[in-house]
C-alpha atoms as a PDB file:
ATOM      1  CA  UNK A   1     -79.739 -53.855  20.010  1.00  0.00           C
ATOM      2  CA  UNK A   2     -76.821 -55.507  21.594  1.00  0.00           C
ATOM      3  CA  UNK A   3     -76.380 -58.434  18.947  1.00  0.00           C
ATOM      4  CA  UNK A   4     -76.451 -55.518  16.796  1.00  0.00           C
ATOM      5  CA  UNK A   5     -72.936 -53.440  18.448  1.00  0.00           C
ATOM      6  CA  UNK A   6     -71.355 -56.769  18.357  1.00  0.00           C
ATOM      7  CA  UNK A   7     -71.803 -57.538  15.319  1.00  0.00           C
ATOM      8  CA  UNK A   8     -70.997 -53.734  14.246  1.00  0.00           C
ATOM      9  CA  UNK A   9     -68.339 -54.054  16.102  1.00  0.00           C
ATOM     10  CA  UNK A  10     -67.117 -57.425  14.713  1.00  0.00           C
ATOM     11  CA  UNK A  11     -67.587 -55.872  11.121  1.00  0.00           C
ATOM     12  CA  UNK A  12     -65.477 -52.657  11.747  1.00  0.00           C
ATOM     13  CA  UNK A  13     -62.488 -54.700  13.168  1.00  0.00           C
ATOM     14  CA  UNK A  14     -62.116 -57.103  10.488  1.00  0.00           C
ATOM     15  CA  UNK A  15     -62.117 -53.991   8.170  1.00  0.00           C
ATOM     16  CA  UNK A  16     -59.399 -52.811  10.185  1.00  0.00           C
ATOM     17  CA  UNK A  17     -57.481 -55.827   9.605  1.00  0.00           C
ATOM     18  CA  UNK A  18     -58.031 -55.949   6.132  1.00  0.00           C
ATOM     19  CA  UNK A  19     -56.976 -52.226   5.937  1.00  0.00           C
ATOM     20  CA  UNK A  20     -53.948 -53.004   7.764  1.00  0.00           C
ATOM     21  CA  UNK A  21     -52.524 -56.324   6.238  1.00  0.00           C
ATOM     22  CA  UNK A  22     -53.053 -54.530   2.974  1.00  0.00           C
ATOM     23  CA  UNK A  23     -51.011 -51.740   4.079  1.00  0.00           C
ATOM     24  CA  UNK A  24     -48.226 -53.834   4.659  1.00  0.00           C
ATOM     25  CA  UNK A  25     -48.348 -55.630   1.954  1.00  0.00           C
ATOM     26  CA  UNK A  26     -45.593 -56.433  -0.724  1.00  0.00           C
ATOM     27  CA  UNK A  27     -47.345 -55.959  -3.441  1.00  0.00           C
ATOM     28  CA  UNK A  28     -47.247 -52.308  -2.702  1.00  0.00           C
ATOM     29  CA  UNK A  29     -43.352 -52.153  -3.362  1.00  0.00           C
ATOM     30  CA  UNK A  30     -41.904 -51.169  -6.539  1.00  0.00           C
ATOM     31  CA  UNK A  31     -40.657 -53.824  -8.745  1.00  0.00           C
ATOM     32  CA  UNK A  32     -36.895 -54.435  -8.721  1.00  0.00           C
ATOM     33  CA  UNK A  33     -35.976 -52.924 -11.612  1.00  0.00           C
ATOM     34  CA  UNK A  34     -32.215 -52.003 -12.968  1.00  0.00           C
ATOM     35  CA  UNK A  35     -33.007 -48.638 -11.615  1.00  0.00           C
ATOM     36  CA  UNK A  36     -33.499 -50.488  -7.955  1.00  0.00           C
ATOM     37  CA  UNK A  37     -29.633 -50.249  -7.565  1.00  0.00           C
ATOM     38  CA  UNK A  38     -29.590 -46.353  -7.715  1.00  0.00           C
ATOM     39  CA  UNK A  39     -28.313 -44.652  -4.904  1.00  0.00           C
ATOM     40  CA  UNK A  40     -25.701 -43.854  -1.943  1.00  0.00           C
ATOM     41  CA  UNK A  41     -24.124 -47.099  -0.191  1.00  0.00           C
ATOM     42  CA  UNK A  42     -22.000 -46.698   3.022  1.00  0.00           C
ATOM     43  CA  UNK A  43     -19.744 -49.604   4.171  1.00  0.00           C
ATOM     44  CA  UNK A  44     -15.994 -50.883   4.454  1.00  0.00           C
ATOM     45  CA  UNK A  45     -13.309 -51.341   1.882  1.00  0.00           C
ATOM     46  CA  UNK A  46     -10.281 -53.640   2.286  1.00  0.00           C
ATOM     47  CA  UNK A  47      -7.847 -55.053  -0.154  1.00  0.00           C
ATOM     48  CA  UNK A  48      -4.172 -54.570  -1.269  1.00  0.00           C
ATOM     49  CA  UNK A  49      -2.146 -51.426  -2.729  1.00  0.00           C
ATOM     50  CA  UNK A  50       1.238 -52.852  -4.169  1.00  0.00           C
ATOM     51  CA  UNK A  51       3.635 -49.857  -5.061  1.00  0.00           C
ATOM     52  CA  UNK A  52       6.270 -49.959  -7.724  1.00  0.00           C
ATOM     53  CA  UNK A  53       9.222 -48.051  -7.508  1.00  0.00           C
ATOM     54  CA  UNK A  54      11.309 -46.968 -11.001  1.00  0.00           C
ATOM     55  CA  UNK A  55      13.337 -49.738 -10.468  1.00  0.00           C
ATOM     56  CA  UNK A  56      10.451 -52.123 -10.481  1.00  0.00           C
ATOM     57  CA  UNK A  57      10.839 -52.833  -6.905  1.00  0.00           C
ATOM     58  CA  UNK A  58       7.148 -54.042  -5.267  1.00  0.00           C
ATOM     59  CA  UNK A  59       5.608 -53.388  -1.923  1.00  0.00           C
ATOM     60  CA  UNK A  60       2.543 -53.712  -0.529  1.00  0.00           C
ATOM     61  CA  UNK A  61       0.243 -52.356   2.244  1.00  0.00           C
ATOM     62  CA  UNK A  62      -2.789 -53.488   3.138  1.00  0.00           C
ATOM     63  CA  UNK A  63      -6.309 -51.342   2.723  1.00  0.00           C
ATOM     64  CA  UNK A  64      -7.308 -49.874   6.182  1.00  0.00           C
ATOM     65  CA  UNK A  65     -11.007 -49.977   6.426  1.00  0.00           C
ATOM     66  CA  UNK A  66     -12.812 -47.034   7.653  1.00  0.00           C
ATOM     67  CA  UNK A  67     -16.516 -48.580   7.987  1.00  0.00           C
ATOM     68  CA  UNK A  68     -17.764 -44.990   6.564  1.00  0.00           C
ATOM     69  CA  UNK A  69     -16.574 -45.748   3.270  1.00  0.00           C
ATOM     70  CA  UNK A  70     -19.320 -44.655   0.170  1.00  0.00           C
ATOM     71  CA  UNK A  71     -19.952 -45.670  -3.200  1.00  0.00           C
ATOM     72  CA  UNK A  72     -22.522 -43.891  -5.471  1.00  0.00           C
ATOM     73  CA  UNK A  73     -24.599 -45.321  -7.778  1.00  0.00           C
ATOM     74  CA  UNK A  74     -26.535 -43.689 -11.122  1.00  0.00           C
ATOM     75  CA  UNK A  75     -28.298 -45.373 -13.713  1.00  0.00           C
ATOM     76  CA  UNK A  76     -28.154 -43.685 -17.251  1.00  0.00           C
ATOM     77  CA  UNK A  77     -31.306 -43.493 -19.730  1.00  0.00           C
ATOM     78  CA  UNK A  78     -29.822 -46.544 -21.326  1.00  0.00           C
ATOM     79  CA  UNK A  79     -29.622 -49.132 -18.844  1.00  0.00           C
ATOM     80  CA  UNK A  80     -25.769 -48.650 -18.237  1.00  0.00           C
ATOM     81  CA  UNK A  81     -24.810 -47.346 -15.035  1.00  0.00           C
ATOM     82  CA  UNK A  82     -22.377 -45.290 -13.634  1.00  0.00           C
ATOM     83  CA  UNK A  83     -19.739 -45.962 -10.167  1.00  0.00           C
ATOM     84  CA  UNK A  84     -18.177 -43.673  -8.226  1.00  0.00           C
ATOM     85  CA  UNK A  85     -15.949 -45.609  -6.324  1.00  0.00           C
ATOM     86  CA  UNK A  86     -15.244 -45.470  -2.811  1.00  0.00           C
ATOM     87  CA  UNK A  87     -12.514 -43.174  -1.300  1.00  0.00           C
ATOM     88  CA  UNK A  88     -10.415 -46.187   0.454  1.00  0.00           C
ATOM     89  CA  UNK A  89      -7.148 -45.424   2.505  1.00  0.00           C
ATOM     90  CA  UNK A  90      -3.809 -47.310   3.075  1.00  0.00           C
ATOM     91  CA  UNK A  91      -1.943 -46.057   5.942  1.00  0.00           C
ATOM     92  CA  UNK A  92      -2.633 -42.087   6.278  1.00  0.00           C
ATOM     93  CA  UNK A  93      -3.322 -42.130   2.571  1.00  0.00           C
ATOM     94  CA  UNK A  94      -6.618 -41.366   0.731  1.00  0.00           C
ATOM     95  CA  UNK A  95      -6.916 -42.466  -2.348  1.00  0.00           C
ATOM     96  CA  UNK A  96     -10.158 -40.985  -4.545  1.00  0.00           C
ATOM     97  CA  UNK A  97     -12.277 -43.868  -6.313  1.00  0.00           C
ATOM     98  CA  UNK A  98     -12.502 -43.046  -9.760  1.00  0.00           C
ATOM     99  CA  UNK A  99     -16.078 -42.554 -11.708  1.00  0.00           C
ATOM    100  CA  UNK A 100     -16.740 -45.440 -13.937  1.00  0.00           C
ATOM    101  CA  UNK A 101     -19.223 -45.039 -17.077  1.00  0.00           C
ATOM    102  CA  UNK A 102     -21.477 -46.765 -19.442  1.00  0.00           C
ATOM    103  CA  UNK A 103     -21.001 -50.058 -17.500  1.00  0.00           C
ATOM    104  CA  UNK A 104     -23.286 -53.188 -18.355  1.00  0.00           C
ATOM    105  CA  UNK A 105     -25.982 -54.070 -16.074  1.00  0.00           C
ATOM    106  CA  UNK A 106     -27.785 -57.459 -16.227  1.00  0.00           C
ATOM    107  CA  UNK A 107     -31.170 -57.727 -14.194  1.00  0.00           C
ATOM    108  CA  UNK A 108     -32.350 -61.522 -13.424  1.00  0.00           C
ATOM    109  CA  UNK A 109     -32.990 -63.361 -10.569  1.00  0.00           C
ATOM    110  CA  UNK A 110     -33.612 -60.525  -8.240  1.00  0.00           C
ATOM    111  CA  UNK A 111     -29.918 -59.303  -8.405  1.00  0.00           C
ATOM    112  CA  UNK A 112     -28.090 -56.743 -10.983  1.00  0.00           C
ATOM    113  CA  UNK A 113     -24.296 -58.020 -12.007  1.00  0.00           C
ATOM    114  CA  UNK A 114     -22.226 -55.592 -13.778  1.00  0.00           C
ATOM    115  CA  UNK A 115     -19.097 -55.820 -15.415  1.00  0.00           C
ATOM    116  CA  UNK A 116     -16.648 -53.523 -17.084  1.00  0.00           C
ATOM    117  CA  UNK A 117     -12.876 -54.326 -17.894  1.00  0.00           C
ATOM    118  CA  UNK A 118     -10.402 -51.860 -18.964  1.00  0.00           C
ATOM    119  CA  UNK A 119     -11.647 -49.014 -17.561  1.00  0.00           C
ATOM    120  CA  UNK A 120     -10.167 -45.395 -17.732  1.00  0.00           C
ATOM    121  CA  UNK A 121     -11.391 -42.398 -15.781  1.00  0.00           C
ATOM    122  CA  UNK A 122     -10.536 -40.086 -13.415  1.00  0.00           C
ATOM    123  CA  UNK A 123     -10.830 -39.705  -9.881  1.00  0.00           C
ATOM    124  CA  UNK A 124     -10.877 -35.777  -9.500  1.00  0.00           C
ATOM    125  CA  UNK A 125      -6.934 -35.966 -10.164  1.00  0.00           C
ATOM    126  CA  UNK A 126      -4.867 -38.285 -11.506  1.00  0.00           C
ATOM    127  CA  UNK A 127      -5.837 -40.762 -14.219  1.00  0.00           C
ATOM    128  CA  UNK A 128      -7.021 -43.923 -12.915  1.00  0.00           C
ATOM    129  CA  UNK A 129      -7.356 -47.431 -15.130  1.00  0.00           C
ATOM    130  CA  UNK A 130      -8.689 -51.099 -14.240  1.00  0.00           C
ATOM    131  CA  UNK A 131     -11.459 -53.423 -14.089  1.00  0.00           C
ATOM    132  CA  UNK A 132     -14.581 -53.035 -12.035  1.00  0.00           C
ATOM    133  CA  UNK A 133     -17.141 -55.759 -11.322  1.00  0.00           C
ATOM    134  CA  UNK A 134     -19.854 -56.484  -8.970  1.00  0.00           C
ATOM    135  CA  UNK A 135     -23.558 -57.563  -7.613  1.00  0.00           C
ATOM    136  CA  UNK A 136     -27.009 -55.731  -5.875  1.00  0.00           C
ATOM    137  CA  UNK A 137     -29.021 -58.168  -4.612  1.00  0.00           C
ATOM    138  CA  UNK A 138     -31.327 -57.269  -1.197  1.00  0.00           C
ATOM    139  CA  UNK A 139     -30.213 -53.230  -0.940  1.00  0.00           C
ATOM    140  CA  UNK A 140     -26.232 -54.561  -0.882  1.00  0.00           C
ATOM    141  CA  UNK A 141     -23.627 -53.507  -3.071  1.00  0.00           C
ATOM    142  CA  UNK A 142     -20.601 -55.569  -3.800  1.00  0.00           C
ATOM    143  CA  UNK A 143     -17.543 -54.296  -5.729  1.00  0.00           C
ATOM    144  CA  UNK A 144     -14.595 -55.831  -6.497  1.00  0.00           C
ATOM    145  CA  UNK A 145     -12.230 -53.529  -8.639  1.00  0.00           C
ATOM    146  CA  UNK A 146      -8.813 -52.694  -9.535  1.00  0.00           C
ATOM    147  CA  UNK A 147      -7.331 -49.213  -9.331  1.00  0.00           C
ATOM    148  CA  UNK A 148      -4.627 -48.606 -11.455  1.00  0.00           C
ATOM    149  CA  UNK A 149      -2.610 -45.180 -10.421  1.00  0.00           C
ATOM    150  CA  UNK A 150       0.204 -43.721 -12.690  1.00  0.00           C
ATOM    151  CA  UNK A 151       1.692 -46.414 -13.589  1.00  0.00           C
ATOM    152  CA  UNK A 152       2.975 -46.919  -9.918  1.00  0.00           C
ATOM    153  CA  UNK A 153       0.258 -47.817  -7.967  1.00  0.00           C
ATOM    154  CA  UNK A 154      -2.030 -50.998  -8.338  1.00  0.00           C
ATOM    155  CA  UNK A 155      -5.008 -51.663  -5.802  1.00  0.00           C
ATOM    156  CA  UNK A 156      -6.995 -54.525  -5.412  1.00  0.00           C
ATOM    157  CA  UNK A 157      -9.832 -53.438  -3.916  1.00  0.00           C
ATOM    158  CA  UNK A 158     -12.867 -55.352  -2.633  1.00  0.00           C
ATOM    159  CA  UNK A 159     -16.576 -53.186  -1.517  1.00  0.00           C
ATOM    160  CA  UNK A 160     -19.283 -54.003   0.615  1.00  0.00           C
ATOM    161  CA  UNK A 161     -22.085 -51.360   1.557  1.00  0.00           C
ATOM    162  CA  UNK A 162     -25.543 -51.056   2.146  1.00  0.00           C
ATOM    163  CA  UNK A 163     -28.119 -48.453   0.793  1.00  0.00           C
ATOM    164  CA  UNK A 164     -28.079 -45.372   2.829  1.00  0.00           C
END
């Protein structure tokens, strides 16, 4: 009787085991897909805002990051994708990121690359032009875009955030 509880015993923890290691298993997550970049992404923005006055006249200030800056991420029924850029701030100044739409998206090697040049949106306000480019790769967004404000404002502006 007691060779047979140990060996019971023996028999239910190496189910357990089993049960476990197959619970944590990778196979169990979903494949990286071009809708794996979807989403909310929280990090810092820094770059350059040069400012031309109507004599032509250039000056620049640099982006002051916040560390709370978000960037929003939707995928459309075609593959393209959609960007709202960050809100990023120079000085006391807020400056809206524009949405960006119908931009390529390129899945291989467990990363998505995107590129779109010669955008024009909006950015709840004022018209906003430029190009916008960037990577996903391991739940982190990069974005490196310019933001191109009334024809007096030019930002260089370079994104980093996590998925939220």
């Amino acid at each position: 009787m007691r060779r047979f509880t140990r060996i019971y015993l023996l028999v239910i923890f190496a189910l357990a085991g089993i049960a476990a290691f197959t619970a944590c298993s990778k196979d169990d997550d979903e494949p990286f897909t071009i809708k794996s970049i979807e989403g909310e992404f929280v990090g810092s923005a820094t770059g350059t805002m040069v400012f031309i006055s109507q004599s032509g006249e250039e000056t620049s200030q640099d982006v002051t990051p916040q560390g709370n800056e978000a960037a929003t991420v939707t995928v459309n029924d075609d593959g393209t994708i959609i960007i709202k850029e960050p809100t990023f701030f120079v000085g006391k100044g807020a400056y809206p990121g524009a949405i960006v739409r119908d931009i390529p998206a390129v899945l291989a090697n467990n990363a998505i690359t995107f590129s779109l040049k010669d955008y024009g949106s909006m950015n709840g306000v004022y018209t906003v032009a430029g190009d916008i480019s960037g990577e996903y790769k391991d739940s982190k967004l990069v974005l490196d875009y310019t933001f191109k404000h009334a024809g007096q404002m030019v930002g260089t502006i370079h994104f980093e955030g996590t998925k939220k």
